[in-house]
C-alpha atoms as a PDB file:
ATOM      1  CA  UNK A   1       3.383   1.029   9.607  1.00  0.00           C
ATOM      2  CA  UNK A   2      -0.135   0.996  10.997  1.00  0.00           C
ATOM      3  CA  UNK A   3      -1.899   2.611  13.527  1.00  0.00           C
ATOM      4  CA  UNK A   4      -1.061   0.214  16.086  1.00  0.00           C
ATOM      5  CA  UNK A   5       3.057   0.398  15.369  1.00  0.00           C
ATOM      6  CA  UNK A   6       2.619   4.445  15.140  1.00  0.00           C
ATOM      7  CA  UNK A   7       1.075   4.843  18.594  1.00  0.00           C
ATOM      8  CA  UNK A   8       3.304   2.502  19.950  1.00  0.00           C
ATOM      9  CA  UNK A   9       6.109   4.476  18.739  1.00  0.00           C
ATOM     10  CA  UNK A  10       4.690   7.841  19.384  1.00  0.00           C
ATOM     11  CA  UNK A  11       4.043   6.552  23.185  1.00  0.00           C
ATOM     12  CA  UNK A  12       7.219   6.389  23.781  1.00  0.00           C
ATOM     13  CA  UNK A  13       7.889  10.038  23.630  1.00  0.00           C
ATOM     14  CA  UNK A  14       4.797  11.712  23.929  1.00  0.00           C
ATOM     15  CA  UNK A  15       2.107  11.753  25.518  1.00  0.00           C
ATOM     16  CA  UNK A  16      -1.406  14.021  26.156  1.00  0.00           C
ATOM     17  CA  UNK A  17      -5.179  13.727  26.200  1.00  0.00           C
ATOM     18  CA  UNK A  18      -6.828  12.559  23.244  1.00  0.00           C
ATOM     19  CA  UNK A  19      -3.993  11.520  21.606  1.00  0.00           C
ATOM     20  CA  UNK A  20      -5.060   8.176  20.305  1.00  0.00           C
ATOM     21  CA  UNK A  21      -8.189  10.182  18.328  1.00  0.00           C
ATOM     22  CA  UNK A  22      -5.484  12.311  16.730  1.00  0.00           C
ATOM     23  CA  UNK A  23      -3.377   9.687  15.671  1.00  0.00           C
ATOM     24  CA  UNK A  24      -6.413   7.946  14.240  1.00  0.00           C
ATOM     25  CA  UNK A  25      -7.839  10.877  12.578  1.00  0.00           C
ATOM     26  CA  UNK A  26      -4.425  11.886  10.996  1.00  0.00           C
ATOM     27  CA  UNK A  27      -3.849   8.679   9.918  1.00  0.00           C
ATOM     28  CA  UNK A  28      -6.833   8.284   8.371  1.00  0.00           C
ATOM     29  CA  UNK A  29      -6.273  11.308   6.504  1.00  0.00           C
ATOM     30  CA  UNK A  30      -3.201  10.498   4.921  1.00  0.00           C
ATOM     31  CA  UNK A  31      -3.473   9.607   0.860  1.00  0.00           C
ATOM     32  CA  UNK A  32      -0.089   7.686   1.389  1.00  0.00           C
ATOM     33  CA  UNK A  33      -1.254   5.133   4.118  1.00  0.00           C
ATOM     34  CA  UNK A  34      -4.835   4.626   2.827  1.00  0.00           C
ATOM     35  CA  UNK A  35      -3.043   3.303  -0.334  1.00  0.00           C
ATOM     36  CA  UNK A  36      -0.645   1.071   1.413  1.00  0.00           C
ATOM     37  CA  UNK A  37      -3.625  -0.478   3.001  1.00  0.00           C
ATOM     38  CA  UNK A  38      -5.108  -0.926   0.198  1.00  0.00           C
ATOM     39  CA  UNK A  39      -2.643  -2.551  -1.375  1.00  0.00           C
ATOM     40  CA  UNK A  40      -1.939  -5.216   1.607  1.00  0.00           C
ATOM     41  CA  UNK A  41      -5.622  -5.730   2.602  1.00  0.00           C
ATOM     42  CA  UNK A  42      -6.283  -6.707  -1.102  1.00  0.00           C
ATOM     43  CA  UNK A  43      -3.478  -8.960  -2.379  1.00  0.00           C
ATOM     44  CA  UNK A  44      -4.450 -12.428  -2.298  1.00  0.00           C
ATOM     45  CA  UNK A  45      -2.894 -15.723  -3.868  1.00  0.00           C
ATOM     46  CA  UNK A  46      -4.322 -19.366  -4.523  1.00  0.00           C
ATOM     47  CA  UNK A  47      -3.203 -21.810  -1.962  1.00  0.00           C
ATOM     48  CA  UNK A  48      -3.059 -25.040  -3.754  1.00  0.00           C
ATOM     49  CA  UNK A  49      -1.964 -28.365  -2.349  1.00  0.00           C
ATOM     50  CA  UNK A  50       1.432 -30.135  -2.380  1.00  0.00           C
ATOM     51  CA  UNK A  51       1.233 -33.495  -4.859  1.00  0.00           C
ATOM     52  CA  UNK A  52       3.568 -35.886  -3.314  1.00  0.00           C
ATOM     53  CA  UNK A  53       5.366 -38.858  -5.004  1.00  0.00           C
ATOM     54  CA  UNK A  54       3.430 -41.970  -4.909  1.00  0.00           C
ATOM     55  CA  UNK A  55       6.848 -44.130  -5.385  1.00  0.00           C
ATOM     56  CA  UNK A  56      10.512 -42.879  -4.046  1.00  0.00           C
ATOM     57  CA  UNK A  57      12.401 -41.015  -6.242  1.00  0.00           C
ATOM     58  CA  UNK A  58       9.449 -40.465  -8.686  1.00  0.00           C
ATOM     59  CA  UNK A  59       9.578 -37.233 -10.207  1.00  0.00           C
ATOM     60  CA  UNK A  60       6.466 -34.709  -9.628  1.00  0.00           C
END
């Protein structure tokens, strides 16, 4: 979810001081979101451009 969605959410019901240091550090602890992140932050595909049809109904 992230820790913006998560404090967003939490927000919403709760509230006291030093929350958002809390959030962070619990977050930060937890083996099951660090991996997630992993995950997204590191998949990465080739963009490679379209090749359009010189002629109409040319096959590419």
């Amino acid at each position: 979810m992230g820790k913006t969605k998560t404090k967003r959410l939490l927000r919403r019901h709760f509230w006291f001081p030093s929350m958002n240091d809390l959030i962070d550090k619990e977050i930060d602890k937890c083996s099951a979101c660090s991996v997630n992140d992993k995950i997204i932050k590191t998949f990465k595909t080739t963009i490679e451009p379209i090749q359009y049809p010189k002629d109409l109904w040319e096959l590419i």
